[in-house]
C-alpha atoms as a PDB file:
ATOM      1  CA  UNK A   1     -31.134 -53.691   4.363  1.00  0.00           C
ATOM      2  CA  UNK A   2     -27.463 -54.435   5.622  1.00  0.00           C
ATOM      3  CA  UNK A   3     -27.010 -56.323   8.739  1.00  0.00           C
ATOM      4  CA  UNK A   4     -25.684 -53.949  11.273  1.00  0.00           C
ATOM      5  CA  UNK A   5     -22.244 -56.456  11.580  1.00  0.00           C
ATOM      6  CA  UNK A   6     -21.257 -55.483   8.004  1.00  0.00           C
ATOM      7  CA  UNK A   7     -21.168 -51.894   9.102  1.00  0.00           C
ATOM      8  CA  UNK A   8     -19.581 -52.001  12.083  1.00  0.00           C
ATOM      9  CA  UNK A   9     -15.557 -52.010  11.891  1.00  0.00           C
ATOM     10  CA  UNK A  10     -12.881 -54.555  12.415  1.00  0.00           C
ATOM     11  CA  UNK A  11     -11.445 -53.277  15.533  1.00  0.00           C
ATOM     12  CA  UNK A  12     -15.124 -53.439  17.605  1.00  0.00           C
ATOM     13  CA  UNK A  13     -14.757 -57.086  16.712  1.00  0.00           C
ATOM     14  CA  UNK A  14     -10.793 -57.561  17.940  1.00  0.00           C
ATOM     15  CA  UNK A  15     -11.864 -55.740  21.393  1.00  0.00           C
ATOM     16  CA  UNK A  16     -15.417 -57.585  21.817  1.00  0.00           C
ATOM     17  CA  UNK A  17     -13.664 -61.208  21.278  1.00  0.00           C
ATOM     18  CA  UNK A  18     -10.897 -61.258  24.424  1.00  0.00           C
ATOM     19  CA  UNK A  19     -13.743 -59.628  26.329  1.00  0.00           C
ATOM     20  CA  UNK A  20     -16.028 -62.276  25.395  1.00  0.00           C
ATOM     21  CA  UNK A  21     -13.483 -65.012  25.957  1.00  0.00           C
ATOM     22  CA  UNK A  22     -13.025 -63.571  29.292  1.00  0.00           C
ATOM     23  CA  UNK A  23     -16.773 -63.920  30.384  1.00  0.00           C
ATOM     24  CA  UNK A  24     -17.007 -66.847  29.631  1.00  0.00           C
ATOM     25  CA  UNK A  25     -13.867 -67.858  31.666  1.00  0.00           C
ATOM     26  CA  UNK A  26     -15.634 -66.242  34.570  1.00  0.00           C
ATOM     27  CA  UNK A  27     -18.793 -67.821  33.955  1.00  0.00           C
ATOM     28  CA  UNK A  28     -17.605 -71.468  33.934  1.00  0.00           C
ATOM     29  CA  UNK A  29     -16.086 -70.701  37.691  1.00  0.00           C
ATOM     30  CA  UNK A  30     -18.791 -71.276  40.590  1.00  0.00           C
ATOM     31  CA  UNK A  31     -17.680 -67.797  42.169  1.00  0.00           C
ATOM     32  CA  UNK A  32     -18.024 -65.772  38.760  1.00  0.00           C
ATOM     33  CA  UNK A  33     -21.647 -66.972  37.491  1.00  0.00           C
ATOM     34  CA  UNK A  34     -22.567 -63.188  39.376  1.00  0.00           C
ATOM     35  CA  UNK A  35     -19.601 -61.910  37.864  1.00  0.00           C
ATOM     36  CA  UNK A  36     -19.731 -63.280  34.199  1.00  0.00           C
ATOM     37  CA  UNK A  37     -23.299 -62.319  33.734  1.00  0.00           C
ATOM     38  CA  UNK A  38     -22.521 -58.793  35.078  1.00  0.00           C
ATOM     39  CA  UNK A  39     -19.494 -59.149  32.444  1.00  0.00           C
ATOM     40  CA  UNK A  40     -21.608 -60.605  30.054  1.00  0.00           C
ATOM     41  CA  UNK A  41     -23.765 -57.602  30.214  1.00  0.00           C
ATOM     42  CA  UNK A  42     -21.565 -54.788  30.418  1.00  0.00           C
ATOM     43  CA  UNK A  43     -19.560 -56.349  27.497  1.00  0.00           C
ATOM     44  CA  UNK A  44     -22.971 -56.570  25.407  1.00  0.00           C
ATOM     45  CA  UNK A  45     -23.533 -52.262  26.554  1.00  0.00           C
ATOM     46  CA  UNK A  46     -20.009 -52.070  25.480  1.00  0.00           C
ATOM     47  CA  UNK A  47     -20.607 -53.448  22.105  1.00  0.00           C
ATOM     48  CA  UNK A  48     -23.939 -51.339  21.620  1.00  0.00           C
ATOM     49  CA  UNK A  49     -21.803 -48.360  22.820  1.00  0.00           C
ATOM     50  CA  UNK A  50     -18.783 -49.074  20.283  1.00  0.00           C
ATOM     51  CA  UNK A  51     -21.478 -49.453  17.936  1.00  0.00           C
ATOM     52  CA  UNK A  52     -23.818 -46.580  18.589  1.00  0.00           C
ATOM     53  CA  UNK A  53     -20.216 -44.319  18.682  1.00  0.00           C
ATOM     54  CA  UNK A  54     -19.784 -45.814  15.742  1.00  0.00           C
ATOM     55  CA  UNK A  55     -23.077 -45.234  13.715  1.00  0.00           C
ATOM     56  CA  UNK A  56     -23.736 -41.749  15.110  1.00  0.00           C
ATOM     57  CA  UNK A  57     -20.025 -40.534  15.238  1.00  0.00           C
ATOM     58  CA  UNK A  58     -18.744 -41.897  11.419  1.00  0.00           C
ATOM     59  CA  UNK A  59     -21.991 -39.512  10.452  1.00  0.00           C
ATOM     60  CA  UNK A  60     -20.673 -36.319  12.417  1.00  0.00           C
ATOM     61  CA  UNK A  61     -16.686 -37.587  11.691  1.00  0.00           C
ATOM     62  CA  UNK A  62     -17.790 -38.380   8.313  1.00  0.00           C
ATOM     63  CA  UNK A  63     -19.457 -34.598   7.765  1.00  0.00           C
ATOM     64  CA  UNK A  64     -16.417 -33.153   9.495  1.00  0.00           C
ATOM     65  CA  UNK A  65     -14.322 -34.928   6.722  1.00  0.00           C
ATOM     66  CA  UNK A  66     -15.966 -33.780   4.120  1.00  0.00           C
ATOM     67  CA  UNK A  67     -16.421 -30.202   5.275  1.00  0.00           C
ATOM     68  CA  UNK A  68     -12.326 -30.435   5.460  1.00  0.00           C
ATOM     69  CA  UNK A  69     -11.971 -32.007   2.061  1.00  0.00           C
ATOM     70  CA  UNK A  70     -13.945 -29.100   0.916  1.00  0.00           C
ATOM     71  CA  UNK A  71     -12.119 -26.538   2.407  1.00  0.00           C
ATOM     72  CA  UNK A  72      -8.565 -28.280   1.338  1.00  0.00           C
ATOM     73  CA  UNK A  73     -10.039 -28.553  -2.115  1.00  0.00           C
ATOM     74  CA  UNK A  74     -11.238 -24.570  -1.811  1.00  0.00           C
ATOM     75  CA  UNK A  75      -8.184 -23.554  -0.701  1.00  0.00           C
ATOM     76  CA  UNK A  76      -6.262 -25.590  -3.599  1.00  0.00           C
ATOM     77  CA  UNK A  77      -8.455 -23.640  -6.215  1.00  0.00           C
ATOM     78  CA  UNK A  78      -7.442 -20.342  -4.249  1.00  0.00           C
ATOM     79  CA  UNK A  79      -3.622 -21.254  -3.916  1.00  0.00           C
ATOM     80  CA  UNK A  80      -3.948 -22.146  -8.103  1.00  0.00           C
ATOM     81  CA  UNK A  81      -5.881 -18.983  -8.559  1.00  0.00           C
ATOM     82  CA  UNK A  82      -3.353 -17.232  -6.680  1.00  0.00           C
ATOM     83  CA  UNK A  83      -0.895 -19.174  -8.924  1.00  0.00           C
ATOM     84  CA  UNK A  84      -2.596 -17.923 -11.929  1.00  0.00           C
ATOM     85  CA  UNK A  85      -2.182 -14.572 -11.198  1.00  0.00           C
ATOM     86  CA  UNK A  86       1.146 -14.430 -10.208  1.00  0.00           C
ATOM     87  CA  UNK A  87       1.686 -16.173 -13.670  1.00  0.00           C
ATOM     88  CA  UNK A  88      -0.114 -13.214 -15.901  1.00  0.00           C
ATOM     89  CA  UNK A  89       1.461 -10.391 -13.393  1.00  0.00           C
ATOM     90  CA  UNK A  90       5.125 -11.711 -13.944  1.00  0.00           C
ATOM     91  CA  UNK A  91       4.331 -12.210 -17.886  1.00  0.00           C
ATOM     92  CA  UNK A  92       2.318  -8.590 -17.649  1.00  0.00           C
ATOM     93  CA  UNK A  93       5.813  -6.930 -15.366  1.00  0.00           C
ATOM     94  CA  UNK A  94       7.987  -9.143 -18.194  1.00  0.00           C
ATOM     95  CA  UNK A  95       6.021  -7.385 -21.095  1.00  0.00           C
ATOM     96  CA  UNK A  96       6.638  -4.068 -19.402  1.00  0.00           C
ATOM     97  CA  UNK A  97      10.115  -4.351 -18.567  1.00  0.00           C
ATOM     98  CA  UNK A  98      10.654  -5.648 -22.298  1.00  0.00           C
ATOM     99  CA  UNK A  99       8.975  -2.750 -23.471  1.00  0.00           C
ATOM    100  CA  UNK A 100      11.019  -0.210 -20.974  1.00  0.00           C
ATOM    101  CA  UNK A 101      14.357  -1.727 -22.783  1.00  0.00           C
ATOM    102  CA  UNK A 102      13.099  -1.358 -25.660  1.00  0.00           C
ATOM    103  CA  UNK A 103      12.004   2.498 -24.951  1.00  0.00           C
ATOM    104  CA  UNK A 104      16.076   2.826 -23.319  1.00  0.00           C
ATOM    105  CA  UNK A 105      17.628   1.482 -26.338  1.00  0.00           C
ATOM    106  CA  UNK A 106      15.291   3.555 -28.493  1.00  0.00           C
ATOM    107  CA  UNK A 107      16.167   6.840 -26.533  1.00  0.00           C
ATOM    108  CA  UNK A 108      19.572   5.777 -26.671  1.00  0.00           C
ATOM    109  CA  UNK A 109      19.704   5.663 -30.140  1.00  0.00           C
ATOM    110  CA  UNK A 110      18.160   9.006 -30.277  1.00  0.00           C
ATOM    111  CA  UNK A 111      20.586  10.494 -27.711  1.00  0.00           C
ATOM    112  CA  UNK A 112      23.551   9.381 -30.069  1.00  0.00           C
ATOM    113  CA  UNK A 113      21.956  10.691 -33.116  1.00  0.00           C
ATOM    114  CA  UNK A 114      21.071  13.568 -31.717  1.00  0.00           C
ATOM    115  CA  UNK A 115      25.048  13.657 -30.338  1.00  0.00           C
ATOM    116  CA  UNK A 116      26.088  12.976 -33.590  1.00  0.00           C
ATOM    117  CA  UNK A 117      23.984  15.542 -35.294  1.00  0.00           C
ATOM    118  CA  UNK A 118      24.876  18.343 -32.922  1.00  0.00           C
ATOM    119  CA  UNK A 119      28.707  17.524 -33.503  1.00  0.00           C
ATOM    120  CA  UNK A 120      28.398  17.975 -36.970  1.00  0.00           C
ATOM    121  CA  UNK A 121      26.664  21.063 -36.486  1.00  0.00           C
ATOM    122  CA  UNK A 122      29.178  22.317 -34.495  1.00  0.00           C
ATOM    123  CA  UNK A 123      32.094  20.835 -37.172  1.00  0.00           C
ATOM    124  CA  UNK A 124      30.468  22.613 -39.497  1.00  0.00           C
ATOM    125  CA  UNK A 125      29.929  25.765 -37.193  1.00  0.00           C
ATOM    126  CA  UNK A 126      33.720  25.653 -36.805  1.00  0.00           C
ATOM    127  CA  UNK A 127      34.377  25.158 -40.389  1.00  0.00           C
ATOM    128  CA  UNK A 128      32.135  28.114 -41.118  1.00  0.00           C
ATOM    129  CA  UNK A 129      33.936  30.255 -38.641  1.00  0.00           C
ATOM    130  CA  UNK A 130      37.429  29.225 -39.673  1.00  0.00           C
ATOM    131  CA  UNK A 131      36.483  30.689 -43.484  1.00  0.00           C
ATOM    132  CA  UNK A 132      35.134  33.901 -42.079  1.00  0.00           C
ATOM    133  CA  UNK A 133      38.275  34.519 -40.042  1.00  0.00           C
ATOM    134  CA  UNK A 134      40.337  33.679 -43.302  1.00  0.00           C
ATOM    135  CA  UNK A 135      38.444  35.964 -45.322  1.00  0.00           C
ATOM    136  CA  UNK A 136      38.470  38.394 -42.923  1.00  0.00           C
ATOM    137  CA  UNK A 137      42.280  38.001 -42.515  1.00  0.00           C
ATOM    138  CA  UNK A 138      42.887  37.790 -46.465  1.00  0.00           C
ATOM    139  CA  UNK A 139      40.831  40.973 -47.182  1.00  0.00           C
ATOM    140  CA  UNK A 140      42.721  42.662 -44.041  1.00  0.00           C
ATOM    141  CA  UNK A 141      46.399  41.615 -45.322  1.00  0.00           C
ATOM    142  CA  UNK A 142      44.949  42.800 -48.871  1.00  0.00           C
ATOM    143  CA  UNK A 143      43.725  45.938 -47.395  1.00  0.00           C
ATOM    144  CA  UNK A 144      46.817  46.638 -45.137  1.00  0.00           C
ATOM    145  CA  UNK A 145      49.036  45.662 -48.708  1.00  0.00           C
ATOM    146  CA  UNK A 146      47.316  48.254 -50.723  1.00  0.00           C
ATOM    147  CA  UNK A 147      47.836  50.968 -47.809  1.00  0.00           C
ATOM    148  CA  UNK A 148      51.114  49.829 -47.742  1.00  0.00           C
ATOM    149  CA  UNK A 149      51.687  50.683 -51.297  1.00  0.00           C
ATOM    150  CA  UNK A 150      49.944  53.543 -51.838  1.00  0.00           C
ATOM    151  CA  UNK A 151      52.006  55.195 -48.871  1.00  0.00           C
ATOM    152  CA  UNK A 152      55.161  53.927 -50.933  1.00  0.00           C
ATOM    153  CA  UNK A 153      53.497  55.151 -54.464  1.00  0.00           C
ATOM    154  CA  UNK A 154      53.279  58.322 -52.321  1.00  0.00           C
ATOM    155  CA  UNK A 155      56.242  58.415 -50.564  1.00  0.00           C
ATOM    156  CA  UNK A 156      58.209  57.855 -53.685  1.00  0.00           C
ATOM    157  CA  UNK A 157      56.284  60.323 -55.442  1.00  0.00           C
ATOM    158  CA  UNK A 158      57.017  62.876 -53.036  1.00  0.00           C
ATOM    159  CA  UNK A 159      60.719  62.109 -52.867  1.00  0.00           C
ATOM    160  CA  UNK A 160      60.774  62.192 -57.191  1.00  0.00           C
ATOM    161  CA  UNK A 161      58.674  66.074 -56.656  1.00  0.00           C
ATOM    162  CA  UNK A 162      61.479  66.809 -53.953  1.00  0.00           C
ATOM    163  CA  UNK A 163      64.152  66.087 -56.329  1.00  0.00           C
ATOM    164  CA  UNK A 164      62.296  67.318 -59.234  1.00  0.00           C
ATOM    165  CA  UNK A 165      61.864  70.787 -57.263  1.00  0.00           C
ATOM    166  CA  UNK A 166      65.332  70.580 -56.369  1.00  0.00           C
ATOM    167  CA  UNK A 167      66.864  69.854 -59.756  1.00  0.00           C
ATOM    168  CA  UNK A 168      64.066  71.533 -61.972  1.00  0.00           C
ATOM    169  CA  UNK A 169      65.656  75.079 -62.008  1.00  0.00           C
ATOM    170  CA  UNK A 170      68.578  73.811 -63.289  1.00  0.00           C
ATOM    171  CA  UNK A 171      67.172  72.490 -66.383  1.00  0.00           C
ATOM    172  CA  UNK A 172      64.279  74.891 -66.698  1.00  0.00           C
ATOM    173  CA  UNK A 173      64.960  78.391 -68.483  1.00  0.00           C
ATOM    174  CA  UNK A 174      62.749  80.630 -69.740  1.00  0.00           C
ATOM    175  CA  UNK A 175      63.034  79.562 -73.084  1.00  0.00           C
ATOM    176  CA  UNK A 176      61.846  76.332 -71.979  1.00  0.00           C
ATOM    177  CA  UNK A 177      59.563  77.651 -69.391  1.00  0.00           C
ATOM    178  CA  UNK A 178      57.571  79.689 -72.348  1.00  0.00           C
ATOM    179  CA  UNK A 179      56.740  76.879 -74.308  1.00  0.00           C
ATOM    180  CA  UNK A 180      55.745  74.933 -71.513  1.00  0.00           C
ATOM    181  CA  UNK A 181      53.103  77.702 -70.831  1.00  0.00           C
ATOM    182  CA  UNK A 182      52.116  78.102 -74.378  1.00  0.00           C
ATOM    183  CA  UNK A 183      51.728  74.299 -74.700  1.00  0.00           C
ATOM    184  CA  UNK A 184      49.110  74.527 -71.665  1.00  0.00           C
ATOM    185  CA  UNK A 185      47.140  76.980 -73.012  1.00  0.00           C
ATOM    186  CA  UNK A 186      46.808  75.208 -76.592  1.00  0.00           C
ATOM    187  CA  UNK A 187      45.870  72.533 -74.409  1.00  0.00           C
ATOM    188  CA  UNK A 188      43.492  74.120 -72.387  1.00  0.00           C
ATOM    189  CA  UNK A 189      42.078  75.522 -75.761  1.00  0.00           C
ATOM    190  CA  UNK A 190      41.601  72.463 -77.513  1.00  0.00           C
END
């Protein structure tokens, strides 16, 4: 078993010294004998006091210490848990906003392919068009040329019949105009 000095602090020591000094100061007068054993007394309740404080309260200061301790070290495991998952929701919001860039550049790839698809759609929409309307055009010149000429082919032809009509009688006798009848009728016979 420890003797009850080794437990008890420094400081009860530094304040039980000048008191004991003192007493025995007082003591050594004739007047203080009364006082210095009163002193003597009250500085020996005073060191069972310090000491008592001392046993009892480093037990309930001691508990209080540890039940602090415990609670800092609790709340240092909650602040790292807390730590923890801020770490694995800022890599989990990282991985998700890597993956929403790579889903914009994706549909943005898309968009211009789609963009570049529809142009050449309508290029070749255009293109498509623009030979119709040529055609069209072609076969309409072509059409309106052949009306044109067959209104000349029979324009002229009436203008040669008008002239033939008018100059006809003069050549045509009745010598002439027998054998042209008998030559239709061989031909007709034939």
């Amino acid at each position: 078993m420890t003797p009850i000095w080794s437990l008890t602090p420094g400081w009860i020591f530094a304040v039980a010294e000048p008191m004991a000094e003192a007493a025995e100061v007082l003591a050594e007068s004739e007047e203080g004998n009364l006082l210095g054993r009163v002193l003597d007394s009250n500085l020996v309740n005073i060191v069972i006091i310090l000491i008592l404080l001392f046993i009892l309260g480093r037990k309930v200061v001691g508990e209080a210490l540890v039940k602090r301790r415990e609670a800092i070290l609790h709340e240092l495991q909650q602040a790292e848990q807390r730590k923890q998952e801020a770490i694995e929701k800022l890599a989990d919001q990282q991985q998700k906003l890597a993956q929403a860039q790579q889903e914009a550049e994706r549909i943005l790839r898309q968009a211009e392919a789609n963009a570049e698809a529809r142009r050449q759609e309508l290029l070749e929409q255009a293109d498509r068009e623009i030979e119709r309307l040529r055609a069209t055009s072609e076969k309409e010149v072509s059409t309106e040329q052949e009306r044109v000429l067959q209104e000349l082919r029979l324009r002229i032809l009436q203008q040669a019949l008008s002239r033939v009509e008018q100059e006809l009688p003069q050549y045509l006798n009745d010598q002439v105009h027998q054998r042209l009848i008998d030559q239709g009728i061989q031909m007709i016979a034939r």
